[in-house]
PDB file of N, CA and C in Angstrom:
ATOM      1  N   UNK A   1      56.908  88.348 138.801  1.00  0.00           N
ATOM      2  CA  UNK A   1      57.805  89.215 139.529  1.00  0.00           C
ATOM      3  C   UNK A   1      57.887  90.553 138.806  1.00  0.00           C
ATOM      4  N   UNK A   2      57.755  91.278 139.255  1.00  0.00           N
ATOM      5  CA  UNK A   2      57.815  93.064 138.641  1.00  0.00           C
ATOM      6  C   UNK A   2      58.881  93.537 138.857  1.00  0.00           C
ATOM      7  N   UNK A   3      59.660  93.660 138.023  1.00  0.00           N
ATOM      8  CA  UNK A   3      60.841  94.499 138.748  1.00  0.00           C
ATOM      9  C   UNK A   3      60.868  96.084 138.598  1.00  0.00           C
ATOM     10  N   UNK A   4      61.827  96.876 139.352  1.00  0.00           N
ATOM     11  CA  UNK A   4      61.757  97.957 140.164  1.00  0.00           C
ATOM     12  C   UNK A   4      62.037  99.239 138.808  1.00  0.00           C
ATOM     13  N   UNK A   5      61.379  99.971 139.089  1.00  0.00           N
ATOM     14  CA  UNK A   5      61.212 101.136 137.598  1.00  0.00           C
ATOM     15  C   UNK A   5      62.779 101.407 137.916  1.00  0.00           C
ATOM     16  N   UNK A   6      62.932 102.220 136.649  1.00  0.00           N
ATOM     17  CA  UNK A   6      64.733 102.389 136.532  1.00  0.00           C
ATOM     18  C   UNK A   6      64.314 103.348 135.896  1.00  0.00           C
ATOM     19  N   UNK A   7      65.171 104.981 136.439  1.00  0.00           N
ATOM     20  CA  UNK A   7      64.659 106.006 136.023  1.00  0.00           C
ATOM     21  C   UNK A   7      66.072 106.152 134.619  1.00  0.00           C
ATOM     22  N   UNK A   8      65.730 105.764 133.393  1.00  0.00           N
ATOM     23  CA  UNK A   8      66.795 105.995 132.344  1.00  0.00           C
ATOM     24  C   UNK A   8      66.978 107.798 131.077  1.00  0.00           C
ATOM     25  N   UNK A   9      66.255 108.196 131.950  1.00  0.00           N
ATOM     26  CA  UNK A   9      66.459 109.854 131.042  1.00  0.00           C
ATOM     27  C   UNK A   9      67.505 110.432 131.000  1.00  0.00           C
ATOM     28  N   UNK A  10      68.187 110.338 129.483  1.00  0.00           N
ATOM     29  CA  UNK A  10      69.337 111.116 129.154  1.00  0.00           C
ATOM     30  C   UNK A  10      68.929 112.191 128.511  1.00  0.00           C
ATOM     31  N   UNK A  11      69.728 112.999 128.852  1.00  0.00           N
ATOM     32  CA  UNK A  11      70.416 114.613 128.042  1.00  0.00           C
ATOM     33  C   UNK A  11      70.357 114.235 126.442  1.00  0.00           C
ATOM     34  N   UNK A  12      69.911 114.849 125.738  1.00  0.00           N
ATOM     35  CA  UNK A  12      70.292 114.546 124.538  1.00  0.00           C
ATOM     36  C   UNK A  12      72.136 114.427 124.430  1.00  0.00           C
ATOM     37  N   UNK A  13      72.581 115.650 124.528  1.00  0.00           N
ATOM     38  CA  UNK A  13      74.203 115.541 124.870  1.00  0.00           C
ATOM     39  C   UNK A  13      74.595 113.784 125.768  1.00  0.00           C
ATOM     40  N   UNK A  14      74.167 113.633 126.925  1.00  0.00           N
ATOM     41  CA  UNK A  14      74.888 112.206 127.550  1.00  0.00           C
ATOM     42  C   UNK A  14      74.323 111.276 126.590  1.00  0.00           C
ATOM     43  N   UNK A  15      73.308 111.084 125.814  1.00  0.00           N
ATOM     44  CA  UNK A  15      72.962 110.517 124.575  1.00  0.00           C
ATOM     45  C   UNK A  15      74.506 109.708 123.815  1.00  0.00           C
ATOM     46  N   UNK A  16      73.816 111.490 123.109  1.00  0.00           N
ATOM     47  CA  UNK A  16      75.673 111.582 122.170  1.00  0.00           C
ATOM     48  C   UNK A  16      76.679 110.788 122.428  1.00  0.00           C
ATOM     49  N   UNK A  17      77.071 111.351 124.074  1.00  0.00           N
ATOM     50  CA  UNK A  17      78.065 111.100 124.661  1.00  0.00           C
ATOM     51  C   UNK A  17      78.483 109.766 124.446  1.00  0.00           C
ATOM     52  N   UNK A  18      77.851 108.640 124.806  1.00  0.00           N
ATOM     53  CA  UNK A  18      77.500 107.568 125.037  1.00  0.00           C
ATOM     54  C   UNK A  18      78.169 107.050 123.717  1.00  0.00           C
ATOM     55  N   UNK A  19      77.620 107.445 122.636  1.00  0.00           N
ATOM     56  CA  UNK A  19      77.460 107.205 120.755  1.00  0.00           C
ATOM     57  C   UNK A  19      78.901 107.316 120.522  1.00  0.00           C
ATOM     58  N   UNK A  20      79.498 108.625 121.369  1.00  0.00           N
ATOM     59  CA  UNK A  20      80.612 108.831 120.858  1.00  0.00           C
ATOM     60  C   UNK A  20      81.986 107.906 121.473  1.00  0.00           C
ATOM     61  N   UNK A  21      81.459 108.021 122.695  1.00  0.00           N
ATOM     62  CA  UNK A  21      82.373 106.665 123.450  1.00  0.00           C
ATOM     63  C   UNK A  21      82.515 105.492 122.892  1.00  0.00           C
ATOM     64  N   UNK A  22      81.564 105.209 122.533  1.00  0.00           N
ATOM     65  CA  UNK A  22      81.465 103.309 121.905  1.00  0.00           C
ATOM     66  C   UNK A  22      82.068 103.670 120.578  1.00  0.00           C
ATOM     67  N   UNK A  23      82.115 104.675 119.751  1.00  0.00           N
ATOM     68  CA  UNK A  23      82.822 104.896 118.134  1.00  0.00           C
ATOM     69  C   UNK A  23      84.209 104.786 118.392  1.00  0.00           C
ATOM     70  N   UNK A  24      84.916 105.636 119.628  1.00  0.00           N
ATOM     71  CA  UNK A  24      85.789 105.931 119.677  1.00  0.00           C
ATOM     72  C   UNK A  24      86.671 104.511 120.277  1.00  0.00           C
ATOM     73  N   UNK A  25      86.168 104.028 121.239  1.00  0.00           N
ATOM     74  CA  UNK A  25      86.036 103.353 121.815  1.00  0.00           C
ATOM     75  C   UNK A  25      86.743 101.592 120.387  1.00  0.00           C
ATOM     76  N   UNK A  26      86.283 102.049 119.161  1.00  0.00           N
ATOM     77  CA  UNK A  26      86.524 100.556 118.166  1.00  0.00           C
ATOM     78  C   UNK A  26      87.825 101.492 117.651  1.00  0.00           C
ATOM     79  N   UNK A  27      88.240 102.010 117.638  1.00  0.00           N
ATOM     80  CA  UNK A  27      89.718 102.775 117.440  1.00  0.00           C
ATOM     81  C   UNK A  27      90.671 101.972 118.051  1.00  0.00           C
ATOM     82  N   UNK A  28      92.021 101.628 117.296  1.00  0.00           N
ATOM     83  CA  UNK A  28      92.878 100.638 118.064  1.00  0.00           C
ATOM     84  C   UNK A  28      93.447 101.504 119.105  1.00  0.00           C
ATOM     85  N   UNK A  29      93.904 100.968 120.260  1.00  0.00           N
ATOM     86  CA  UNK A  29      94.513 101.785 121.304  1.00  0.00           C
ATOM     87  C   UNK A  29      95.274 102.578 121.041  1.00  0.00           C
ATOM     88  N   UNK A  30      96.302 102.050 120.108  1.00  0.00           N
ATOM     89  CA  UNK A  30      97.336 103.142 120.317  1.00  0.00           C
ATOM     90  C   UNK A  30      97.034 104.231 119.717  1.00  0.00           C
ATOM     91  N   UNK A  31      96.126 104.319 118.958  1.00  0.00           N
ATOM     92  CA  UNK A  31      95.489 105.466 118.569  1.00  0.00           C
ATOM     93  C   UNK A  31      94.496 106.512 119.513  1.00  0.00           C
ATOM     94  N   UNK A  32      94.088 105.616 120.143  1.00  0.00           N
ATOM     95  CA  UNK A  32      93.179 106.282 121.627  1.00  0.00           C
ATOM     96  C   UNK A  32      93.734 106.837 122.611  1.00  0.00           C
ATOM     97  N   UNK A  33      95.434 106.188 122.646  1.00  0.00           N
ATOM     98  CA  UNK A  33      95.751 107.060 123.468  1.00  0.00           C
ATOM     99  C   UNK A  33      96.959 107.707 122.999  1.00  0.00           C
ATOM    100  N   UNK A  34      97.045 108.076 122.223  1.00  0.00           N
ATOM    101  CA  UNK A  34      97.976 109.120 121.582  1.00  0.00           C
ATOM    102  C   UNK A  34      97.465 110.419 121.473  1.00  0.00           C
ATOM    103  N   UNK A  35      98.315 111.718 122.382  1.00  0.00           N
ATOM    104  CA  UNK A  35      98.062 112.723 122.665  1.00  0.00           C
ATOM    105  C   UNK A  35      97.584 113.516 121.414  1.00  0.00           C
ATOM    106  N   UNK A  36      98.512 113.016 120.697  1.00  0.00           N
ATOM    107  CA  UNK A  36      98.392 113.724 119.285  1.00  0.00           C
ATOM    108  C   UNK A  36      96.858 113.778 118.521  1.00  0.00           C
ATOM    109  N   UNK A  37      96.154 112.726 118.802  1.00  0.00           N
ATOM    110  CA  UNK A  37      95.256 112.251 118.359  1.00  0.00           C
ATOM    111  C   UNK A  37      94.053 113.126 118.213  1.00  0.00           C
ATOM    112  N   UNK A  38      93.430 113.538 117.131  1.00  0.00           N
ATOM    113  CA  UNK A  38      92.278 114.711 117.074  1.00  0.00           C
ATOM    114  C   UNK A  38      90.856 113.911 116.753  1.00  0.00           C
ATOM    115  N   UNK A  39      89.941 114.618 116.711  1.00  0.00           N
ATOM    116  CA  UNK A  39      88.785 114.464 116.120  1.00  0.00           C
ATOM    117  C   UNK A  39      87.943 115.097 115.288  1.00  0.00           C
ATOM    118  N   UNK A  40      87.477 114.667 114.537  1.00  0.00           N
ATOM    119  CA  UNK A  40      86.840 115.893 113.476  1.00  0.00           C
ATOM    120  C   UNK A  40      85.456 115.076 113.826  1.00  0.00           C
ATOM    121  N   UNK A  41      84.363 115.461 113.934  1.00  0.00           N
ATOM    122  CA  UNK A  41      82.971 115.332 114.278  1.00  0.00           C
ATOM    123  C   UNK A  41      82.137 116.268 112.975  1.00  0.00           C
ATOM    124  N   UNK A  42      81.783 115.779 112.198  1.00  0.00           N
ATOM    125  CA  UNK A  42      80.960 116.569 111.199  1.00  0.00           C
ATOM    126  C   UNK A  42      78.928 116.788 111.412  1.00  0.00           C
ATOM    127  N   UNK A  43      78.626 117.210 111.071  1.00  0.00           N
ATOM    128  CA  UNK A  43      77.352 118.070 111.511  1.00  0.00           C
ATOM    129  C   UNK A  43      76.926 118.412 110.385  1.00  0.00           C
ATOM    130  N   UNK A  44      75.471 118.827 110.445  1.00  0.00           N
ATOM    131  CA  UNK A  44      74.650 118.934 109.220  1.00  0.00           C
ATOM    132  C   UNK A  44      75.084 120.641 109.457  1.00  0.00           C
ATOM    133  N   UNK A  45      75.172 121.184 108.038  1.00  0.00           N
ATOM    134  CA  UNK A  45      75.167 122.304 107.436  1.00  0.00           C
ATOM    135  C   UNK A  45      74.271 123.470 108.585  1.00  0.00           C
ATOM    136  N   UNK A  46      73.230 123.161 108.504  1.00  0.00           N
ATOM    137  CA  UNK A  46      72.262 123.554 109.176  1.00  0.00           C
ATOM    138  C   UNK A  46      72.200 124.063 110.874  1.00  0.00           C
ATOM    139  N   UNK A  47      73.508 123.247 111.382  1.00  0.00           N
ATOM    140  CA  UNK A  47      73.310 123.360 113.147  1.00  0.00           C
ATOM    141  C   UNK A  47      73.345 124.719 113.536  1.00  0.00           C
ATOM    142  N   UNK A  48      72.539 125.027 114.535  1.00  0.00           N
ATOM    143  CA  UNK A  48      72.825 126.513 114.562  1.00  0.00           C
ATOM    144  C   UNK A  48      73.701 126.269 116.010  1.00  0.00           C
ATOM    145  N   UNK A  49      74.433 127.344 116.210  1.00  0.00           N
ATOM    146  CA  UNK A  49      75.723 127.666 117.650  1.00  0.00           C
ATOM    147  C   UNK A  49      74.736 127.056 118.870  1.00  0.00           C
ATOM    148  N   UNK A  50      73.809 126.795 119.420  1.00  0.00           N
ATOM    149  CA  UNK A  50      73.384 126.092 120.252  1.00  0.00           C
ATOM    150  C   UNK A  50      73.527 124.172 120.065  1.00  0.00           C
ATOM    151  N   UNK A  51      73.328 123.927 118.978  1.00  0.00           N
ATOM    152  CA  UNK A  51      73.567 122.298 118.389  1.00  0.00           C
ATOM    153  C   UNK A  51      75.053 122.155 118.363  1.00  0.00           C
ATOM    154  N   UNK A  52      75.612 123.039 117.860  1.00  0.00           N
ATOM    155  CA  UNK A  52      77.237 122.772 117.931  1.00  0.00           C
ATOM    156  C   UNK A  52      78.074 123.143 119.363  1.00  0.00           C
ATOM    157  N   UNK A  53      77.315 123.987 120.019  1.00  0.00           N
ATOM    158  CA  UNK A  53      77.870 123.532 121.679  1.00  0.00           C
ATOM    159  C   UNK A  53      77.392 122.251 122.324  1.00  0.00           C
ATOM    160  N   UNK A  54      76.160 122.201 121.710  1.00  0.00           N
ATOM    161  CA  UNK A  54      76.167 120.978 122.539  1.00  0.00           C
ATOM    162  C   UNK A  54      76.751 119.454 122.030  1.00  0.00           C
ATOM    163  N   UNK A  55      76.814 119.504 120.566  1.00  0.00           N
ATOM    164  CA  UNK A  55      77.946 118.492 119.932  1.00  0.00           C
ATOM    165  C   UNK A  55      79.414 118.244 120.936  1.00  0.00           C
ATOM    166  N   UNK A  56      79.614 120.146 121.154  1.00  0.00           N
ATOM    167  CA  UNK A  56      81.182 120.191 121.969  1.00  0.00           C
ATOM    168  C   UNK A  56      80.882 119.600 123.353  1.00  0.00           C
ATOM    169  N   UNK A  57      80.268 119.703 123.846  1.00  0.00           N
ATOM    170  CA  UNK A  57      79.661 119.018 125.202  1.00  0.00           C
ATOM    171  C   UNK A  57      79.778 117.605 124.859  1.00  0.00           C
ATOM    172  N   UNK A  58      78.924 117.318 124.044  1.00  0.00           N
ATOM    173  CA  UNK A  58      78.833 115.553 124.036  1.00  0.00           C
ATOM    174  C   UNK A  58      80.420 115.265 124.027  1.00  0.00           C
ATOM    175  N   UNK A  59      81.067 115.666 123.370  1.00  0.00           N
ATOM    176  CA  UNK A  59      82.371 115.102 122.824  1.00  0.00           C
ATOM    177  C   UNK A  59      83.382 115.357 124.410  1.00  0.00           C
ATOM    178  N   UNK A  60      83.365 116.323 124.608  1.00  0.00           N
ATOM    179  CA  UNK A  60      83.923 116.622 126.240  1.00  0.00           C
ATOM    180  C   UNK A  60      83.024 115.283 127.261  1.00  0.00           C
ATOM    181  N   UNK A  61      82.129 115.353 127.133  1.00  0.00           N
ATOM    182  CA  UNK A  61      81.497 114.216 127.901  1.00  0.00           C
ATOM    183  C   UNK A  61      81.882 112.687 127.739  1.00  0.00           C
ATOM    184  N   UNK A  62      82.717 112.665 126.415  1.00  0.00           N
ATOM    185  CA  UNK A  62      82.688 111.196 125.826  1.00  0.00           C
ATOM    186  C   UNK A  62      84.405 111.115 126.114  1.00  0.00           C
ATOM    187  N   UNK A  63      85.372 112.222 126.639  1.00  0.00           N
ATOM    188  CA  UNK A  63      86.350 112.116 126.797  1.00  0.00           C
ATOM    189  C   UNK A  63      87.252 112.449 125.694  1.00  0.00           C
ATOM    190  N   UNK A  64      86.651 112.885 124.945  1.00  0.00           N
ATOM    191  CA  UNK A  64      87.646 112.827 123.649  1.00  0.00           C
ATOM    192  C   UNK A  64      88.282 114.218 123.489  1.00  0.00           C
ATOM    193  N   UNK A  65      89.373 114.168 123.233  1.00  0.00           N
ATOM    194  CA  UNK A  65      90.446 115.557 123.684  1.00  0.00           C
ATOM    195  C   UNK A  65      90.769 116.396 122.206  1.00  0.00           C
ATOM    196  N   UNK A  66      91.146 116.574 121.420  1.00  0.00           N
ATOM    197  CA  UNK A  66      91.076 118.004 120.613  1.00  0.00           C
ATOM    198  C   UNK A  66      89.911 117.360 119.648  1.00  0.00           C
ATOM    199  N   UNK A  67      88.537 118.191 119.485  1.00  0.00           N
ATOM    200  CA  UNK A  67      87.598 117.874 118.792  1.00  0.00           C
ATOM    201  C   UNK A  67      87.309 119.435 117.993  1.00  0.00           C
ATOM    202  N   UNK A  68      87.157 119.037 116.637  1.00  0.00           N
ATOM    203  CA  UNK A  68      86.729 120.415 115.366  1.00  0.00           C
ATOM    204  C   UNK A  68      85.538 119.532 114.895  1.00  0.00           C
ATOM    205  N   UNK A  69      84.519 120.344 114.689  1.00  0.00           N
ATOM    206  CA  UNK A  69      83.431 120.408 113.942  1.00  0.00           C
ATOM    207  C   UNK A  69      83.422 120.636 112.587  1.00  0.00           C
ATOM    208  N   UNK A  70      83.107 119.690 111.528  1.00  0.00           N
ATOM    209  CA  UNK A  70      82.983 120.084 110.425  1.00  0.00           C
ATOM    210  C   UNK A  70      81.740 119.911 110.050  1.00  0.00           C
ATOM    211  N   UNK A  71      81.517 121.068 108.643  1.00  0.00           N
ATOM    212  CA  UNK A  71      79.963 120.939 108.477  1.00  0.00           C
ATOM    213  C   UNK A  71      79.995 120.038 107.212  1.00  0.00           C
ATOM    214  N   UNK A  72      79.120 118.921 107.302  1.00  0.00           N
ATOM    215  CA  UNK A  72      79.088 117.630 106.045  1.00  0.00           C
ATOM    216  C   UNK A  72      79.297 118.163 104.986  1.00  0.00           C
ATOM    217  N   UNK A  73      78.628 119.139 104.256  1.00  0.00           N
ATOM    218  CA  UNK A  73      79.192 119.603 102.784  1.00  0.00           C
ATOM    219  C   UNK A  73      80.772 119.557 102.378  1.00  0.00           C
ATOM    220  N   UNK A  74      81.361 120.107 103.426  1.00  0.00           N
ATOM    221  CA  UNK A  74      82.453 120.633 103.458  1.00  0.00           C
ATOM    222  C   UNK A  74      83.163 119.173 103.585  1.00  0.00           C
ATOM    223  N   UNK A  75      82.921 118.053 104.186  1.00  0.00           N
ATOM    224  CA  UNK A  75      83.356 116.860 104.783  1.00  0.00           C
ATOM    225  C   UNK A  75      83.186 116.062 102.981  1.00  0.00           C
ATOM    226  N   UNK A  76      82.052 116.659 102.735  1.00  0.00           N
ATOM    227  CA  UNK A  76      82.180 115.517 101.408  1.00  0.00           C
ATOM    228  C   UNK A  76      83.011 116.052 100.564  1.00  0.00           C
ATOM    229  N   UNK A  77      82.760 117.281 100.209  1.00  0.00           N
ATOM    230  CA  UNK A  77      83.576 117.844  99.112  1.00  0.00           C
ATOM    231  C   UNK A  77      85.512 117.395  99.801  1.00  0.00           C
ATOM    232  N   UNK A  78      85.781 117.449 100.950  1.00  0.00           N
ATOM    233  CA  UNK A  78      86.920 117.043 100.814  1.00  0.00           C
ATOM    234  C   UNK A  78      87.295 115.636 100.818  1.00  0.00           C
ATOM    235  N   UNK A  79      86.661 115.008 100.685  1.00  0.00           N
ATOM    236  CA  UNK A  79      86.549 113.410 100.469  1.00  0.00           C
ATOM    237  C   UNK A  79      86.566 113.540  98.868  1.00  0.00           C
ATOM    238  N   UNK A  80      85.865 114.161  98.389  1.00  0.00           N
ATOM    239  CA  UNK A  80      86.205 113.678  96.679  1.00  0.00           C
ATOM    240  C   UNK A  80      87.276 114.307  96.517  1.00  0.00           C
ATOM    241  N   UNK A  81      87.882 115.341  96.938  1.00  0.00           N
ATOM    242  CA  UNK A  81      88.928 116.164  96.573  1.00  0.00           C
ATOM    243  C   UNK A  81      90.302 114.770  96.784  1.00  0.00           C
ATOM    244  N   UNK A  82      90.261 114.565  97.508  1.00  0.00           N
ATOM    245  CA  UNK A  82      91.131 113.740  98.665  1.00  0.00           C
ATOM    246  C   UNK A  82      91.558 112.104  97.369  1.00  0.00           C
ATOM    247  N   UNK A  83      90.492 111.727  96.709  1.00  0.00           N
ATOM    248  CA  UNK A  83      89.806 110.735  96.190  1.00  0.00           C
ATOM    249  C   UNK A  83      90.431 111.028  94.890  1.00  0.00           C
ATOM    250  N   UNK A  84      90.581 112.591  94.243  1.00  0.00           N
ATOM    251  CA  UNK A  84      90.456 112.916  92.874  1.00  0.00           C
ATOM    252  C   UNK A  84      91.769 112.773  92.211  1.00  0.00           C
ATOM    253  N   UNK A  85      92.106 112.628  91.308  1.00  0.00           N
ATOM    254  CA  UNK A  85      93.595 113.317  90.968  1.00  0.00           C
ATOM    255  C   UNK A  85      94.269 114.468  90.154  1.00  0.00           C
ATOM    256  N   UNK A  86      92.576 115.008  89.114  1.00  0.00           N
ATOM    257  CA  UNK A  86      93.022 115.929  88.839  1.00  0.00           C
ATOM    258  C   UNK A  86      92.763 117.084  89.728  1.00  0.00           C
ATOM    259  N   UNK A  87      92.566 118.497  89.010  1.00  0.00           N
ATOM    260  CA  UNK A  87      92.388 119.751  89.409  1.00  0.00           C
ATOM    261  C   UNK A  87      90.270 119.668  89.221  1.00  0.00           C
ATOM    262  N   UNK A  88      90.033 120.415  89.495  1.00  0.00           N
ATOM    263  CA  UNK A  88      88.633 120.517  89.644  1.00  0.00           C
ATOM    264  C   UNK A  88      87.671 122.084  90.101  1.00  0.00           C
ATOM    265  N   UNK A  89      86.826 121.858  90.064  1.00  0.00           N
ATOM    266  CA  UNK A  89      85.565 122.900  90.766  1.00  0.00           C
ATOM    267  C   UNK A  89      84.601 122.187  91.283  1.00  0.00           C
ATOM    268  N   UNK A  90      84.364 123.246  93.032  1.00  0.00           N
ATOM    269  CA  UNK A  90      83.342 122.014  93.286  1.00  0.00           C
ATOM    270  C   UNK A  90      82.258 123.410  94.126  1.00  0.00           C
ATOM    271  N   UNK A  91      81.196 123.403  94.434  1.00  0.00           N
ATOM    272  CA  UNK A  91      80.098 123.789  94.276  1.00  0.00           C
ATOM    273  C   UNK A  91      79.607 123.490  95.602  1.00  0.00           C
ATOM    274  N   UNK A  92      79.351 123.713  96.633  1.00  0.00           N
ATOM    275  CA  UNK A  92      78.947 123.567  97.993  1.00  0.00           C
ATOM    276  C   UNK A  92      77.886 124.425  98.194  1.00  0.00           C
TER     277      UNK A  92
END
C-alpha cells in the first residue's frame, strides 16, 4: 500500500515556532498563563537584525507574549554573576 505524499515544508521560523511551543509548552500552567510572564530567548552573538526578526517571528508564532532577545555571552556572563558571591571582572 503506498500512501499519499504529504507536502511537510516549514519556514525555518514555523520550525522554531513549533521548538518553541513544545519548550514552553513543559512550563507549569500557572506560569503559562500568567500575564506577567516574559521570555528571554538567547541567540548566538553573531545574529545579524534579519535572524533576530525572525527569532521575533518564531516566538510571535509560538504564542508567547513579552519576548527579549539576549545574546549568549551576555546570558552566560550573567549566570556566573547570578551564581557568584563575590565582586568580580568579567570579559565578554
Amino acid at each position: 500500500m503506498k500512501l499519499p505524499a504529504v507536502d511537510l515544508v516549514m519556514t525555518p521560523e514555523e520550525c522554531s515556532a513549533e521548538i518553541l511551543r513544545v519548550l514552553f509548552g513543559y512550563m507549569p500552567e500557572e506560569i503559562r498563563n500568567d500575564p506577567e510572564t516574559g521570555t528571554v530567548i538567547t541567540v548566538p552573538a553573531a545574529f545579524n537584525q534579519m535572524q533576530k526578526d525572525a527569532t521575533m517571528a518564531a516566538a510571535e508564532m509560538a504564542g508567547l507574549g513579552k519576548v527579549a532577545l539576549m545574546q549568549e555571552p551576555v546570558a552566560a556572563v550573567m549566570s556566573v554573576m547570578r551564581h557568584r558571591k563575590g565582586d568580580g571582572m568579567f570579559l565578554v
